[in-house]
Protein backbone atom coordinates (compact mmCIF):
# COMPACT_ATOMS: atom_id res chain seq x y z
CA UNK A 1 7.70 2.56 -22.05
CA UNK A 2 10.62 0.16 -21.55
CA UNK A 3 11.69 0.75 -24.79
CA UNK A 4 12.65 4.05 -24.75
CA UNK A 5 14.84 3.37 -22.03
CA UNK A 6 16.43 -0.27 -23.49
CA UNK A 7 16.78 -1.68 -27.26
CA UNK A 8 14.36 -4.02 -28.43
CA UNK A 9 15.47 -7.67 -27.90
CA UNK A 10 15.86 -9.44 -31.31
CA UNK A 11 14.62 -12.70 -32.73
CA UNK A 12 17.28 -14.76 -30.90
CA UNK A 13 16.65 -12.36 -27.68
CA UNK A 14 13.16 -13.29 -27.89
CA UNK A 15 13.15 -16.81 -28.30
CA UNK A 16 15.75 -17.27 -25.60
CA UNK A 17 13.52 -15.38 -23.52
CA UNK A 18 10.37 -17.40 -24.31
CA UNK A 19 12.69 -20.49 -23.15
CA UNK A 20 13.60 -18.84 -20.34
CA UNK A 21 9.87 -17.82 -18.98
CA UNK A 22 8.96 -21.36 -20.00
CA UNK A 23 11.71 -23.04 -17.70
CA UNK A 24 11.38 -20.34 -14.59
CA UNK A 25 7.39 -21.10 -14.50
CA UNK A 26 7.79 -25.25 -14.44
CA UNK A 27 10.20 -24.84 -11.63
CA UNK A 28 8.13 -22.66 -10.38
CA UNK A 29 4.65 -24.78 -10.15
CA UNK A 30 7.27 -27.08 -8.95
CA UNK A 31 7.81 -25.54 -5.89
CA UNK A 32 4.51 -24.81 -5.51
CA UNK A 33 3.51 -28.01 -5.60
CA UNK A 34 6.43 -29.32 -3.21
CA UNK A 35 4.70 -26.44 -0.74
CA UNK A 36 1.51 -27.34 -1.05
CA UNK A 37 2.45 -30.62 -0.38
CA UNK A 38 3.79 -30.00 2.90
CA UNK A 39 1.40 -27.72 3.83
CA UNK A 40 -1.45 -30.37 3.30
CA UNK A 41 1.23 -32.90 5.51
CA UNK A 42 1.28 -30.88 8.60
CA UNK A 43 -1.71 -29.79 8.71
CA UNK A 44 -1.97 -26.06 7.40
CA UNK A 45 -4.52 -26.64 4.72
CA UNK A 46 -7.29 -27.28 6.95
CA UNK A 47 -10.49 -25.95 6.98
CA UNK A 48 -10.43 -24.81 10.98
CA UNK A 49 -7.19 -22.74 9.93
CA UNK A 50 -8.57 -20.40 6.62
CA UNK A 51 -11.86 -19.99 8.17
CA UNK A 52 -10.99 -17.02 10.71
CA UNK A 53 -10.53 -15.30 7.05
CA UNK A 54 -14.02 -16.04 6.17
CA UNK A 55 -14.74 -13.21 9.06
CA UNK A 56 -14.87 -9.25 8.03
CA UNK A 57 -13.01 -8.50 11.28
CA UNK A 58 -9.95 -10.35 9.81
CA UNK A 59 -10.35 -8.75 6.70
CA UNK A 60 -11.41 -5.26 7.86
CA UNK A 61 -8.11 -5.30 9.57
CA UNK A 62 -6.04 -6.18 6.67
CA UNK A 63 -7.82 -3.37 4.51
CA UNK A 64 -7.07 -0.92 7.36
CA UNK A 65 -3.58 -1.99 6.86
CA UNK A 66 -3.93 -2.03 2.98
CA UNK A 67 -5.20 1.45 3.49
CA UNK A 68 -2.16 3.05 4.94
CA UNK A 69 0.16 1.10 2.14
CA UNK A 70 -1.62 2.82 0.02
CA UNK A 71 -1.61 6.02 1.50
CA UNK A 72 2.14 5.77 2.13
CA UNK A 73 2.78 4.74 -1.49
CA UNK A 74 0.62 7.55 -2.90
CA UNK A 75 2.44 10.14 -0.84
CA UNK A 76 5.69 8.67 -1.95
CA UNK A 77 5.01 8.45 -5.01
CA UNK A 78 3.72 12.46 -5.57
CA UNK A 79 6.90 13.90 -3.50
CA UNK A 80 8.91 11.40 -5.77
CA UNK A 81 7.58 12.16 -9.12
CA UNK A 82 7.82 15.98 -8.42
CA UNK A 83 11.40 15.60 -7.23
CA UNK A 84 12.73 13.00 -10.16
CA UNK A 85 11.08 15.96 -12.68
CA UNK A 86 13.38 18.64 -11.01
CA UNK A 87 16.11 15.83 -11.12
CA UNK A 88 15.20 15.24 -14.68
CA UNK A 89 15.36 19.03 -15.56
CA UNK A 90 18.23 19.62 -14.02
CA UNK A 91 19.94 17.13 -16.12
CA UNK A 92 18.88 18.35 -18.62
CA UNK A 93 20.03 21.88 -18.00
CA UNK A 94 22.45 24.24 -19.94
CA UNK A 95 24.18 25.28 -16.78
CA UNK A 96 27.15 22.84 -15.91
CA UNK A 97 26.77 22.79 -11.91
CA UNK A 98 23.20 21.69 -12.25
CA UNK A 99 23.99 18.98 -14.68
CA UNK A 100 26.59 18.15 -12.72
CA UNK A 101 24.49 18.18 -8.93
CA UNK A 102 21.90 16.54 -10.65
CA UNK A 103 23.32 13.63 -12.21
CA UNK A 104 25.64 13.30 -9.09
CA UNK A 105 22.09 12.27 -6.86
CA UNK A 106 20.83 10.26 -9.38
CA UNK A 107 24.04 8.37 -9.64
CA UNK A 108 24.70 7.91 -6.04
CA UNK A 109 21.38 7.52 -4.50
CA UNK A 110 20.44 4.62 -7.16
CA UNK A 111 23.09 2.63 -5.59
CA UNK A 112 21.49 2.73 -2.25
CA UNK A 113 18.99 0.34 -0.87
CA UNK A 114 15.89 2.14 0.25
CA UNK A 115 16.19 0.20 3.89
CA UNK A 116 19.37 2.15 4.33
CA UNK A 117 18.13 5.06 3.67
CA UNK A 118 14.93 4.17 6.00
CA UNK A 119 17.39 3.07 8.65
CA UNK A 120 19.08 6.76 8.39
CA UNK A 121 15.85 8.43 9.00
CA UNK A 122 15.00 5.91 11.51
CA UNK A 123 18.40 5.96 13.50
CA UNK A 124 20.54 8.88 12.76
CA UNK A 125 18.27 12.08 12.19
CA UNK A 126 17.31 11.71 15.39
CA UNK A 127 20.66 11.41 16.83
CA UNK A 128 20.79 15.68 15.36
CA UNK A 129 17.04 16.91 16.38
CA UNK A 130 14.94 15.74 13.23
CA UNK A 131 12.83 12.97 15.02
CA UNK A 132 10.19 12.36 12.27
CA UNK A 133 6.65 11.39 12.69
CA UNK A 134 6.20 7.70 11.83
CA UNK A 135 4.72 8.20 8.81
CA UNK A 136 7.50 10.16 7.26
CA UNK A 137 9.99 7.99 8.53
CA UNK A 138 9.04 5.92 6.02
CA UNK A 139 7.40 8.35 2.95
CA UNK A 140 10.85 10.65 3.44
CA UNK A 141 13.27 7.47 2.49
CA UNK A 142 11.11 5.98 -0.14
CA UNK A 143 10.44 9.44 -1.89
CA UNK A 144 14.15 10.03 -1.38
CA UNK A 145 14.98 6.40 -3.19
CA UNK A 146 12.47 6.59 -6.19
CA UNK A 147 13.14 10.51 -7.08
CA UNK A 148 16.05 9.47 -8.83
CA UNK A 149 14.50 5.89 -10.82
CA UNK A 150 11.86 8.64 -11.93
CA UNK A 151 14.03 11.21 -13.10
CA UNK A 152 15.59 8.83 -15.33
CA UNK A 153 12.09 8.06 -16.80
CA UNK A 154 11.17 11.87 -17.07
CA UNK A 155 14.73 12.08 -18.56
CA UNK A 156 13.81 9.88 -21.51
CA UNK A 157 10.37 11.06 -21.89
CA UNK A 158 11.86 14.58 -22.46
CA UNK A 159 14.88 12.63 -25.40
CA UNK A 160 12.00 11.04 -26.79
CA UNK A 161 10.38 14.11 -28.16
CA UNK A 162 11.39 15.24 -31.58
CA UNK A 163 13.96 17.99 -31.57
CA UNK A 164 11.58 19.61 -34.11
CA UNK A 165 8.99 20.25 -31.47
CA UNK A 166 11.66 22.73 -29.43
CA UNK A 167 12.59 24.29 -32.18
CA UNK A 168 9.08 25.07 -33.51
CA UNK A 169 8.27 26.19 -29.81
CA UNK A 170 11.27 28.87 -29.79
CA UNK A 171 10.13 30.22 -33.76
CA UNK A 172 7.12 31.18 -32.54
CA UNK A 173 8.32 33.52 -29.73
CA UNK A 174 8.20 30.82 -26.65
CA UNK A 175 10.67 31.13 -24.37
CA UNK A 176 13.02 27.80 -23.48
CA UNK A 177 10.57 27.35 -20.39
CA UNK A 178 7.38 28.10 -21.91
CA UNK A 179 8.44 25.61 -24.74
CA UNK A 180 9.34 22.94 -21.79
CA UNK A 181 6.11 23.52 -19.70
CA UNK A 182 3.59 23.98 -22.37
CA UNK A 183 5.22 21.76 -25.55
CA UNK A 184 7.71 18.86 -24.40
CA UNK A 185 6.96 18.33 -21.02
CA UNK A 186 2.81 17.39 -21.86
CA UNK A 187 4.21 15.25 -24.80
CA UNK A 188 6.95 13.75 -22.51
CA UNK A 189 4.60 12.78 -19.89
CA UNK A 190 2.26 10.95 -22.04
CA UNK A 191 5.02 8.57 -23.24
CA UNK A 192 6.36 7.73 -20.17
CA UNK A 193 2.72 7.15 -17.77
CA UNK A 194 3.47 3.15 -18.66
CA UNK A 195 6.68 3.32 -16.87
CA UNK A 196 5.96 5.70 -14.36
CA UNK A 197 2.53 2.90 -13.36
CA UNK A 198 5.13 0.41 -13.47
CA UNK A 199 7.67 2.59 -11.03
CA UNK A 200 4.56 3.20 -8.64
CA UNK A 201 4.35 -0.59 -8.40
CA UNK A 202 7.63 -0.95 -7.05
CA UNK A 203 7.58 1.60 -5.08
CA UNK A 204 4.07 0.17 -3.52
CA UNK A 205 6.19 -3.25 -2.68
CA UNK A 206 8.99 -1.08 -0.93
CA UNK A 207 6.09 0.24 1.63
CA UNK A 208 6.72 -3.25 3.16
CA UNK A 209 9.77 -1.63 4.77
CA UNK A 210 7.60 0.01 7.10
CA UNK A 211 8.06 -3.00 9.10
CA UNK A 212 10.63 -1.67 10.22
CA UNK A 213 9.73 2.06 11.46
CA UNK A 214 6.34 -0.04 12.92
CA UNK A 215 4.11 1.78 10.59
CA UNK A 216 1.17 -0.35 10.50
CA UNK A 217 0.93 -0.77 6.55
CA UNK A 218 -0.17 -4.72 5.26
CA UNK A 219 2.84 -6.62 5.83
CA UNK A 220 2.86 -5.09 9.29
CA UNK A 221 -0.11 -5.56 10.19
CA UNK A 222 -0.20 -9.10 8.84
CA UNK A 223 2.64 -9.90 11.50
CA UNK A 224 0.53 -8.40 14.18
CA UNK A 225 -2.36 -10.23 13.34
CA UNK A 226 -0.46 -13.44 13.11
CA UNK A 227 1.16 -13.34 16.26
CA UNK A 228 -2.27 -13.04 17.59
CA UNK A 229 -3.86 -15.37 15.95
CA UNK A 230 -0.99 -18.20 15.53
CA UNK A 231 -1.88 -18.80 11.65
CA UNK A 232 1.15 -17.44 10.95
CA UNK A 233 1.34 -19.19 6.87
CA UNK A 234 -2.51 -18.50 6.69
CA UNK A 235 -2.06 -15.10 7.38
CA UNK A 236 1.17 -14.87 4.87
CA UNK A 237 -0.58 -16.44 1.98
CA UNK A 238 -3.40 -13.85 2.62
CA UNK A 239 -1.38 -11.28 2.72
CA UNK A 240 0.69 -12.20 -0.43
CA UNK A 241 -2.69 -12.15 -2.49
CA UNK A 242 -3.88 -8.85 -2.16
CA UNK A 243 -0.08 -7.39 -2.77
CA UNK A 244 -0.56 -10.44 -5.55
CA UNK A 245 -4.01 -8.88 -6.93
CA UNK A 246 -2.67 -4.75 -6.17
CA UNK A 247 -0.15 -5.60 -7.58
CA UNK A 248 -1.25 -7.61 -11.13
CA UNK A 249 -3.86 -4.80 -11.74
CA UNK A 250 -1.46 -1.94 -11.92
CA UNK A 251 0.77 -3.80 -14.01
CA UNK A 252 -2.13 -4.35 -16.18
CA UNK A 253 -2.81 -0.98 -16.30
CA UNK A 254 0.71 -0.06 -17.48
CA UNK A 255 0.12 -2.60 -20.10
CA UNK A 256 -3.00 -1.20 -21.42
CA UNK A 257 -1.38 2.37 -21.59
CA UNK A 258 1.76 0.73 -23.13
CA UNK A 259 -0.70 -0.91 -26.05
CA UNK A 260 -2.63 2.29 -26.15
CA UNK A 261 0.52 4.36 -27.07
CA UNK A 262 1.17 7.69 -28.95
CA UNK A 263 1.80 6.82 -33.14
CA UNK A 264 4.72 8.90 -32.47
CA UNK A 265 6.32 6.93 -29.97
CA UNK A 266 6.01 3.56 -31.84
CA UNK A 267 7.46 5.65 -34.63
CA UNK A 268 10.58 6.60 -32.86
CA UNK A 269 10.85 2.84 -31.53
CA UNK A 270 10.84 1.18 -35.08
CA UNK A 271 13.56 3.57 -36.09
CA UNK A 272 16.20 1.83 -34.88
CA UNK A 273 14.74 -2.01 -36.48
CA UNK A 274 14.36 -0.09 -40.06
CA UNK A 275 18.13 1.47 -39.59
């Protein structure tokens, strides 16, 4: 879905970006291999140190944790996604002040970091009377952030759609918000799912923030349980996996609804290569 949103790279694009992918991953198994390294010098890659994570209590706290990430990023993500369509909407509006207090969020809020706006909730609400639970102290400021990356994704859904499809809405007797609900908006939605997987994924990585309200998602509770247990890299490495292996199968999934894509959408993105 990237490419409604950004032009196809070209030939030269592409190969320079092959190069580049190439170069990044050799330094990368570099490093890798400098850490592993060091990690076998002092010690850390010995048996007596990973096998507390052959246990389910280790584990069956780490789910717990992975349990309210998810929970946190599926909240987010629903108060998000029905706040960037508003956003989106009102963009798209015919009446100037909406446009106008629409785009103006959008604009501003996608220059600020999500831990600023987490450190508002966390620090200054309170200071007027609005003391949220901890679990909103962190859903409020991430829903808050990613409202305005997924209004830009509605946004294009809703361009993508042929002009034709409005118009044939409005001939026969739909009203402008029938035709949006019940003609663009179910079109719109189906090109965009790729991106708005892809969004959720990011938006599952900024749960690590709640670090920093103390809500007890994985990263949390992967410092917890590494102060108690003094594997501190063991329970890092861990704990980069599974946000490795969450992570790598939603991105698949936006891949396989990318490759799975509406004729009409590859349509409108070869239109610009044949022009």
């Amino acid at each position: 879905m990237s490419n409604l949103l950004f032009d196809q790279p070209g030939p030269r694009a592409r190969r320079r970006i092959r190069i580049a992918t190439a170069v990044g991953a050799v330094a990368v198994l570099a490093l890798l291999a400098l850490a592993v390294r060091q990690f076998a010098v002092g010690g850390q890659l010995d048996a007596d140190r990973w096998s507390p994570y052959a246990t389910w209590p280790m584990w069956r706290y780490l789910l717990n944790g992975l349990w309210a990430t998810a929970l946190a990023a599926v909240v987010s993500a629903a108060l998000a996604m029905a706040a960037g369509l508003a956003l989106a909407l009102g963009r798209l509006s015919r009446r100037r002040w909406v446009r106008v207090s629409a785009g103006a969020y959008v604009e501003v809020v996608r220059t600020i970091p999500a831990l600023l706006l987490v450190y508002v909730v966390l620090f200054a609400l309170p200071r007027y009377g609005l003391d949220l639970p901890l679990f909103w102290k962190l859903v409020v400021p991430l829903a808050v952030s990613n409202a305005a990356a997924f209004a830009e994704i509605f946004r294009a859904g809703v361009l993508s759609v042929e002009r034709g499809q409005g118009e044939a809405g409005l001939a026969v007797g739909l009203t402008q918000g029938q035709t949006m609900r019940l003609i663009i908006l179910p079109q719109a939605a189906r090109r965009v799912l790729p991106s708005i997987v892809s969004q959720s994924v990011g938006l599952l990585k900024d749960t690590s923030l709640g670090f920093v309200v103390s809500y007890a998602e994985l990263l949390y509770s992967g410092k917890i349980l590494a102060t108690y247990n003094g594997l501190l890299i063991q329970t890092y490495i861990v704990v980069a996996l599974i946000y490795l292996v969450v992570n790598a199968s939603l991105s698949k999934l936006a891949r396989t609804l990318d490759a799975r894509d509406t004729p009409g959408v590859r349509r409108l993105r070869e239109r610009p290569a044949r022009a």
